[in-house]
Protein backbone atom coordinates (compact mmCIF):
# COMPACT_ATOMS: atom_id res chain seq x y z
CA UNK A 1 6.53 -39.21 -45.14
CA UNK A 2 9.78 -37.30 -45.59
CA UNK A 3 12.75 -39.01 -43.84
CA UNK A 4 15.69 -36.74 -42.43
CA UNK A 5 19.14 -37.75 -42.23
CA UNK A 6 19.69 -38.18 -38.55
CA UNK A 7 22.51 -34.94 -38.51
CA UNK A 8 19.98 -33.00 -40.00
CA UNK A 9 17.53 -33.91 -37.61
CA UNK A 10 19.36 -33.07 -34.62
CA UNK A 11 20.50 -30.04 -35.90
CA UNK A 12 16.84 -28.97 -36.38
CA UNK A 13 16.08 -30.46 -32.75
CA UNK A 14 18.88 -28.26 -31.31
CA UNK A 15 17.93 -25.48 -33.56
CA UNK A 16 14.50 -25.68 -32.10
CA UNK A 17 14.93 -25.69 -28.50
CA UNK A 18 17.16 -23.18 -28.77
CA UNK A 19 14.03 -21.03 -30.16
CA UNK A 20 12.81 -20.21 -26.88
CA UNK A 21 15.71 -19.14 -24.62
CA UNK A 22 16.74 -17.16 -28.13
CA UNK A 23 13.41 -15.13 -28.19
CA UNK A 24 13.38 -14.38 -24.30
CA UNK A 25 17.09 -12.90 -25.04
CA UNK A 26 15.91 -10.61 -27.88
CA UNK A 27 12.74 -9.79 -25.91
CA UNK A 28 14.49 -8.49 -22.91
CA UNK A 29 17.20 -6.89 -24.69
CA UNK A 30 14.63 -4.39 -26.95
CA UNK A 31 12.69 -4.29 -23.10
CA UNK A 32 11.16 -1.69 -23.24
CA UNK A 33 9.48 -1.34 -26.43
CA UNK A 34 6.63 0.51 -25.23
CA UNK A 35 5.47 2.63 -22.25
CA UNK A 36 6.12 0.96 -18.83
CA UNK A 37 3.08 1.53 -15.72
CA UNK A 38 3.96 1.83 -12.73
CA UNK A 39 1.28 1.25 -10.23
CA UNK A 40 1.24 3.59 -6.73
CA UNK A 41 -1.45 2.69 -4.44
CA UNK A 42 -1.56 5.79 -3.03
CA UNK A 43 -2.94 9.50 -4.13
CA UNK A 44 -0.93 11.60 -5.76
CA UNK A 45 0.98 14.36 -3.89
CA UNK A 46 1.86 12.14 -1.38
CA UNK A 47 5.35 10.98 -0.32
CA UNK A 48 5.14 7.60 -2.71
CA UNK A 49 4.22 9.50 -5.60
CA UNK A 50 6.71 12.09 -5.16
CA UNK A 51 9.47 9.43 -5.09
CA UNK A 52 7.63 7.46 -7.50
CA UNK A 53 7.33 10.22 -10.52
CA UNK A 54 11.23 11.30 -9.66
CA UNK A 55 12.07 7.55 -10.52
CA UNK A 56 10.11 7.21 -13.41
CA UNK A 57 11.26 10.33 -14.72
CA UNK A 58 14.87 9.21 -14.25
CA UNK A 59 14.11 5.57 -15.60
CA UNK A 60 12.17 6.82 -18.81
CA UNK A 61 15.10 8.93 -19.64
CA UNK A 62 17.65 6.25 -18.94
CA UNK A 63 15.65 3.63 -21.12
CA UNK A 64 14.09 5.33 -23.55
CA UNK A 65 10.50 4.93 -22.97
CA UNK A 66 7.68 6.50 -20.60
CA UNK A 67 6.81 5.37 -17.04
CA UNK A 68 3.53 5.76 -16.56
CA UNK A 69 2.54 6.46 -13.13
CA UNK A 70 -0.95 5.64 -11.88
CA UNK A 71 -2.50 5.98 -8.84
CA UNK A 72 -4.49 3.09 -7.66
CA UNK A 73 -5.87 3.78 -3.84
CA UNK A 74 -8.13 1.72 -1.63
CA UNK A 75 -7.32 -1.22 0.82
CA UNK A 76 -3.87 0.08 2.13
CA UNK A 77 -2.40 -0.47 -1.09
CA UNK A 78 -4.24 -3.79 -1.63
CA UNK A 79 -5.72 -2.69 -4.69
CA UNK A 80 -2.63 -1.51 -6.70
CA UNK A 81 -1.01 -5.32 -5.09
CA UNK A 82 -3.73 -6.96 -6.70
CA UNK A 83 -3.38 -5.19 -10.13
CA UNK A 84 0.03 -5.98 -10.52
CA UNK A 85 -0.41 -9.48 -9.45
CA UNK A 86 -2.90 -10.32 -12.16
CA UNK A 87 -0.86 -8.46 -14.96
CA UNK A 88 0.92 -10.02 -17.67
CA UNK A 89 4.45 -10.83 -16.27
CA UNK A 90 6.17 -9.11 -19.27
CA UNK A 91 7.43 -6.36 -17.18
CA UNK A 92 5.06 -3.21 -18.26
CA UNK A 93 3.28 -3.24 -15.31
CA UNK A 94 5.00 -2.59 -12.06
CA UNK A 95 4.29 -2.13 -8.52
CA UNK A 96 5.59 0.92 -6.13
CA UNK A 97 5.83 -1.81 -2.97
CA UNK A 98 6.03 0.14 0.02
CA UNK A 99 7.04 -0.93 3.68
CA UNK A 100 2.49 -1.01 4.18
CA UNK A 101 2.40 -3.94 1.51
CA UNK A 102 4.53 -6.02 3.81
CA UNK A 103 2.47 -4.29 7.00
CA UNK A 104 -0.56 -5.46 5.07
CA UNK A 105 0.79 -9.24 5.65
CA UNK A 106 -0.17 -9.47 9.30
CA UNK A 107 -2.72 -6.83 9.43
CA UNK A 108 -5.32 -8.96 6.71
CA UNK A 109 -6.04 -12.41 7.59
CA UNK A 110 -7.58 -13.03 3.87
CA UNK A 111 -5.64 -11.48 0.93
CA UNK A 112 -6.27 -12.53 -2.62
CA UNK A 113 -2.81 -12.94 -3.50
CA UNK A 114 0.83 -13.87 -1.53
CA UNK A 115 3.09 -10.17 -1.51
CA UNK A 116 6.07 -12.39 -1.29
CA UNK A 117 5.11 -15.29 -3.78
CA UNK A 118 3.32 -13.00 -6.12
CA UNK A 119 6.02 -9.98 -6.40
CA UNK A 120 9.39 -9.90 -7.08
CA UNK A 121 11.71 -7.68 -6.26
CA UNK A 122 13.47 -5.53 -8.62
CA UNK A 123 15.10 -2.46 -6.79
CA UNK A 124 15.04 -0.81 -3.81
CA UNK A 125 14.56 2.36 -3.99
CA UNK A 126 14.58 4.53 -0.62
CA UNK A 127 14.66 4.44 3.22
CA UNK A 128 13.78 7.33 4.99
CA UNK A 129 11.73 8.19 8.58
CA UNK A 130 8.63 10.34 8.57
CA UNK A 131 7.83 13.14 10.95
CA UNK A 132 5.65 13.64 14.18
CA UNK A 133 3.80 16.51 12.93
CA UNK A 134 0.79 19.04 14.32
CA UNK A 135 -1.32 21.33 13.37
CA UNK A 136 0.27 25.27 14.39
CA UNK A 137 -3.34 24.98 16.99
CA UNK A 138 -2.27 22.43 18.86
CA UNK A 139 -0.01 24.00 22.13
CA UNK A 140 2.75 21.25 21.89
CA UNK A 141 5.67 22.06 20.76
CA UNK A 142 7.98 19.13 22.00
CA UNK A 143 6.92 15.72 22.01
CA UNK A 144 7.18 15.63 26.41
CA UNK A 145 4.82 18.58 25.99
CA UNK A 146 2.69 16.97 23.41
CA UNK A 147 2.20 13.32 25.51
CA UNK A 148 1.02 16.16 28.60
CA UNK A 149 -1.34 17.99 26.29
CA UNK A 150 -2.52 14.19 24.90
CA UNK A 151 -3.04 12.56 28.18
CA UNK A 152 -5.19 16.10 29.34
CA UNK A 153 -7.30 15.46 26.53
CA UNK A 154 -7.97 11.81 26.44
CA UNK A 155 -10.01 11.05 23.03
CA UNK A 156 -10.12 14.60 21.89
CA UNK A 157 -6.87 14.70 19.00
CA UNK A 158 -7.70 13.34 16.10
CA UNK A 159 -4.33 11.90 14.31
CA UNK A 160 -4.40 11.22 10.84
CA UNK A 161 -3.16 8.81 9.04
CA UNK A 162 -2.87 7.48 4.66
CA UNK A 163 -4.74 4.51 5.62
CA UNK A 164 -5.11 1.71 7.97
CA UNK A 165 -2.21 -0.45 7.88
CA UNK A 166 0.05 2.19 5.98
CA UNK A 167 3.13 3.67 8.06
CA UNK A 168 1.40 6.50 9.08
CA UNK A 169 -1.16 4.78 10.79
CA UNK A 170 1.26 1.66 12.47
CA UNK A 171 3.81 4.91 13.39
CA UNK A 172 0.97 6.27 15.20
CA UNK A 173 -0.37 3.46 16.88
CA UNK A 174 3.81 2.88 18.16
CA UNK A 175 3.36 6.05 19.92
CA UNK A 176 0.41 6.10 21.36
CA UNK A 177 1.20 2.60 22.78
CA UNK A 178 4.87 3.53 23.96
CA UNK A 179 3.71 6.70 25.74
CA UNK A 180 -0.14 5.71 26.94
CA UNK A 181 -2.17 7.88 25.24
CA UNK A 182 -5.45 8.34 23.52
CA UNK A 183 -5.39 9.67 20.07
CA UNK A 184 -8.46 9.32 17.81
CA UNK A 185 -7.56 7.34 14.61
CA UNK A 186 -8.62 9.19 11.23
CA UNK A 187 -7.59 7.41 7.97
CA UNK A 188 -7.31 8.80 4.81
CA UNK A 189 -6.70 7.60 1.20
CA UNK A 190 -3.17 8.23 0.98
CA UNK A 191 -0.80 11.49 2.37
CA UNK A 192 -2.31 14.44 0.36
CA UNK A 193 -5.12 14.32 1.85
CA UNK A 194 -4.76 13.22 4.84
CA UNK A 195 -2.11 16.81 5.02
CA UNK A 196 -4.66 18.54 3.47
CA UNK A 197 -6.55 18.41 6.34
CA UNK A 198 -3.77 18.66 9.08
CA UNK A 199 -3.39 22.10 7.01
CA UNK A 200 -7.19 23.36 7.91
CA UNK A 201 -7.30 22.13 11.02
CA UNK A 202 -9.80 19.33 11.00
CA UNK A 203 -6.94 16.80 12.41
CA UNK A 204 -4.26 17.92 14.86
CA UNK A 205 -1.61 15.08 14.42
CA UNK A 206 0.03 13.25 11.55
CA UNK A 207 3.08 11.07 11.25
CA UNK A 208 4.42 12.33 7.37
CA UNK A 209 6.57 10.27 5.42
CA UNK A 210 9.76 12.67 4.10
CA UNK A 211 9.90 14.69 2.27
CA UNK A 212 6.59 15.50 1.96
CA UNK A 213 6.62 17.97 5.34
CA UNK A 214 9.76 19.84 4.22
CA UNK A 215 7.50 22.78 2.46
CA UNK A 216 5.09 22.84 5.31
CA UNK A 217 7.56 23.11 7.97
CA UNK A 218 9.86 25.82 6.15
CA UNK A 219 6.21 27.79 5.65
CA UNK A 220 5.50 27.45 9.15
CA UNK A 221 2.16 25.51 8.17
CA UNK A 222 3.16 22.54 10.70
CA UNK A 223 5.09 22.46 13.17
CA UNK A 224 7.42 19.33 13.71
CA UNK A 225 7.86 17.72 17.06
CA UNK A 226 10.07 15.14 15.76
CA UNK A 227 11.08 12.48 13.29
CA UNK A 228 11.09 8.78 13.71
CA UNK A 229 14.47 7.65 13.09
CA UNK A 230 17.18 6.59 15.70
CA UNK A 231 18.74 9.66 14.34
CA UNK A 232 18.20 13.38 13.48
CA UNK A 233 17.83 13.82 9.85
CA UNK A 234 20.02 15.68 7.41
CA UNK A 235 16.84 17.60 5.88
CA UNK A 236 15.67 18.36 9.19
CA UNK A 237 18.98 18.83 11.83
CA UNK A 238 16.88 20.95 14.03
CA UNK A 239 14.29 18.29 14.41
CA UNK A 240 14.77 15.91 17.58
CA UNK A 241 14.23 12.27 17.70
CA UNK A 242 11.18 10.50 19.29
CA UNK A 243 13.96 8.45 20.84
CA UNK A 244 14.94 11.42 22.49
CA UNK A 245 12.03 11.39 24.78
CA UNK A 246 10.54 8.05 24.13
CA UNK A 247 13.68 5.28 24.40
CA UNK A 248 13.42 2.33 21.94
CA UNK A 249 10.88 4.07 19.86
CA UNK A 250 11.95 3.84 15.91
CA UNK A 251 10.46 3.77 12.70
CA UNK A 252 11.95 3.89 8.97
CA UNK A 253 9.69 3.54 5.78
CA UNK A 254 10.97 1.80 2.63
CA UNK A 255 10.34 2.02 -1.04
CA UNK A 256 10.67 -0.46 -3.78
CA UNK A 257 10.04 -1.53 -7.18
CA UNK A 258 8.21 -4.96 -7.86
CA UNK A 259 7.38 -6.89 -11.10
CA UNK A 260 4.78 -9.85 -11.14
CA UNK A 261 6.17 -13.44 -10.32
CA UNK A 262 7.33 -15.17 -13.72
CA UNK A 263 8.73 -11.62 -15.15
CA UNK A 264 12.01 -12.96 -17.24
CA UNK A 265 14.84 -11.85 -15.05
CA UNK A 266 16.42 -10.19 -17.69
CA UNK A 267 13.68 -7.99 -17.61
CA UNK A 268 13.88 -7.82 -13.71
CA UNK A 269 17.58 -6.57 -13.80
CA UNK A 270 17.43 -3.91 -17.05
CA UNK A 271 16.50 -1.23 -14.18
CA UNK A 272 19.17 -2.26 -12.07
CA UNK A 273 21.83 -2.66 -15.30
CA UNK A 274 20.93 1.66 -16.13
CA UNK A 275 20.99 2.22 -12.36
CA UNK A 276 23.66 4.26 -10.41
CA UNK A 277 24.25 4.12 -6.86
CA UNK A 278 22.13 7.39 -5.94
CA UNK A 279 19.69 9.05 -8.24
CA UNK A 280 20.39 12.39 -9.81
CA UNK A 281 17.43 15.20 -8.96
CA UNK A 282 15.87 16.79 -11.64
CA UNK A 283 16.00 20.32 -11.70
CA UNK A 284 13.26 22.11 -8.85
CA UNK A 285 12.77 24.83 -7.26
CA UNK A 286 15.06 25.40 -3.77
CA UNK A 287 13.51 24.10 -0.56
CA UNK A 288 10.87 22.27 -2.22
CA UNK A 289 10.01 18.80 -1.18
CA UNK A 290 11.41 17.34 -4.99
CA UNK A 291 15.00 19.26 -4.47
CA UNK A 292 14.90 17.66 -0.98
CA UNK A 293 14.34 14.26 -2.04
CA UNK A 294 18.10 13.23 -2.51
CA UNK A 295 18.42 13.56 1.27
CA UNK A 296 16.82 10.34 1.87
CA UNK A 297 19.23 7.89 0.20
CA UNK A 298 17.17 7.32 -2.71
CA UNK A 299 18.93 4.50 -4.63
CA UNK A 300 18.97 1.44 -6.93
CA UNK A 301 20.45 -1.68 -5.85
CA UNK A 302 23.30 -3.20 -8.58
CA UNK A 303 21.04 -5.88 -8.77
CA UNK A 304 17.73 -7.48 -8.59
CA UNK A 305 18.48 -9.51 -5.29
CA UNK A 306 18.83 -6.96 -3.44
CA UNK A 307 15.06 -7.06 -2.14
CA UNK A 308 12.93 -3.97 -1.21
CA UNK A 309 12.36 -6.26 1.82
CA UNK A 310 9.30 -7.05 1.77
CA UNK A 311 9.24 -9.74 4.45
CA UNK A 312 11.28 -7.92 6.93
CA UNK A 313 8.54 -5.29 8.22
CA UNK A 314 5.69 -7.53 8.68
CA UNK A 315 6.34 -8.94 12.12
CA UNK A 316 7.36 -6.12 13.83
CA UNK A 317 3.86 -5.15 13.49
């Protein structure tokens, strides 16, 4: 057997150990070498994948490589959770979190993975209310003339919602409970559809994450009652509060970016590292919900630990 001198040896020992920590640096710094997924767990056309194709859009042209979105619905977002969880933590599959992952917490007893052991958080990306919408059928038009029109019809408004446990459902459910009435639940997989059918009539009430509604409204195809912020809304100054009429009522969706747990944090922060504080709109046509997007404080943290809270939403629900 070959005997080293003991320098040499050591320098090969140091040499070696250093092998690892050296290949992580050169792996995050050509990150990314190839396309990028990001995983939405709700249907396209919807609020989420608005926001989500504007970032990736922005992000692909800022690091030089495609974000893929795909939308994975079913379970409240459960399903798109899941698929990130169990990808490779190498940072080319990523998860649209949303304030219904965190929802989805308290609402499922039994979940095949742990949101805030299992994701972690890379960016936060928006915070924005949604609107107390109806359909142009319904006689309402204030939310004190809505609750009369609800509490005359006990059981007979159906109110729609992306899914149960997503914001529009939980925003609902906050209403009906603060003001006593009856409103028949109707989920939905995701937004789109869900306004799809608020549009033809076959629900009369939806709670629609901005800036989805901002078309609709301006076309007269809905007509908002109010939004569910503590205050009016920039895209919307016309548009009352709930808190208005209903004290202490507020609600405020959020949307982030998460990696699996065990992505290399250099990885984790090359988002962040490109980001600015407030993301630049591609071009769109006037009044349409993409050129009103940069009304809701859509943003990048300047770095990873600033969490797209997951934790926080859960036990308010």
């Amino acid at each position: 057997m070959m005997k080293l001198p003991r320098r040499n040896f050591l320098h090969l020992a140091a040499g070696a150990a250093a092998l690892p920590a050296m290949s992580r640096f050169v792996w995050a710094q050509a990150y990314p070498s190839r396309p990028v997924h990001w995983i939405v767990g709700f249907a396209p056309g919807g609020s989420a994948d608005i926001v989500a194709r504007l970032m990736g859009q922005w992000l692909s042209e800022r690091l030089g490589q495609s974000f893929i979105i795909e939308n994975r619905t079913g379970a409240a977002t459960n399903v798109a959770a899941e698929a990130v969880v169990r990808a490779p933590a190498d940072g080319y599959t990523l998860l649209f979190v949303t304030a219904t992952n965190a929802i989805n917490t308290t609402l499922y007893e039994k979940l095949s993975f742990n949101l805030t052991r299992d994701i972690v958080p890379v960016a936060s990306l928006i915070r924005a209310p949604s609107v107390l919408e109806v359909n142009p059928s319904v006689p309402a038009k204030t939310v004190p003339e809505f609750v009369t029109y609800a509490k005359a019809n006990p059981g007979k408004i159906n109110f729609a919602s992306g899914g149960i446990g997503t914001t529009s459902h939980v925003f609902g459910e906050l209403f009906k409970f603060m003001t006593g009435i009856n409103l028949v639940h109707v989920p939905y997989r995701g937004a789109a559809p869900a306004v799809s059918d608020l549009l033809a009539g076959q629900v009369q009430v939806f709670f629609d994450p901005m800036p989805n509604p901002i078309e609709y409204i301006r076309a007269g195809k809905v007509r908002p009652l109010a939004i569910t912020s503590a205050t009016r809304s920039e895209a919307l100054p016309d548009v009352p509060t709930i808190s208005e009429f209903v004290p202490g009522y507020e609600a405020n969706f959020w949307y982030g970016l998460g990696a699996p747990k065990n992505t290399p944090a250099d990885i984790v922060d090359k988002p962040t590292r490109k980001s600015t504080r407030l993301l630049p709109i591609p071009k769109s046509r006037p009044g349409s919900r993409t050129s009103e997007a940069h009304r809701l404080s859509v943003r990048l943290p300047t770095s990873a630990s600033s969490s797209p809270r997951k934790p926080r939403s859960g036990p308010r629900w």
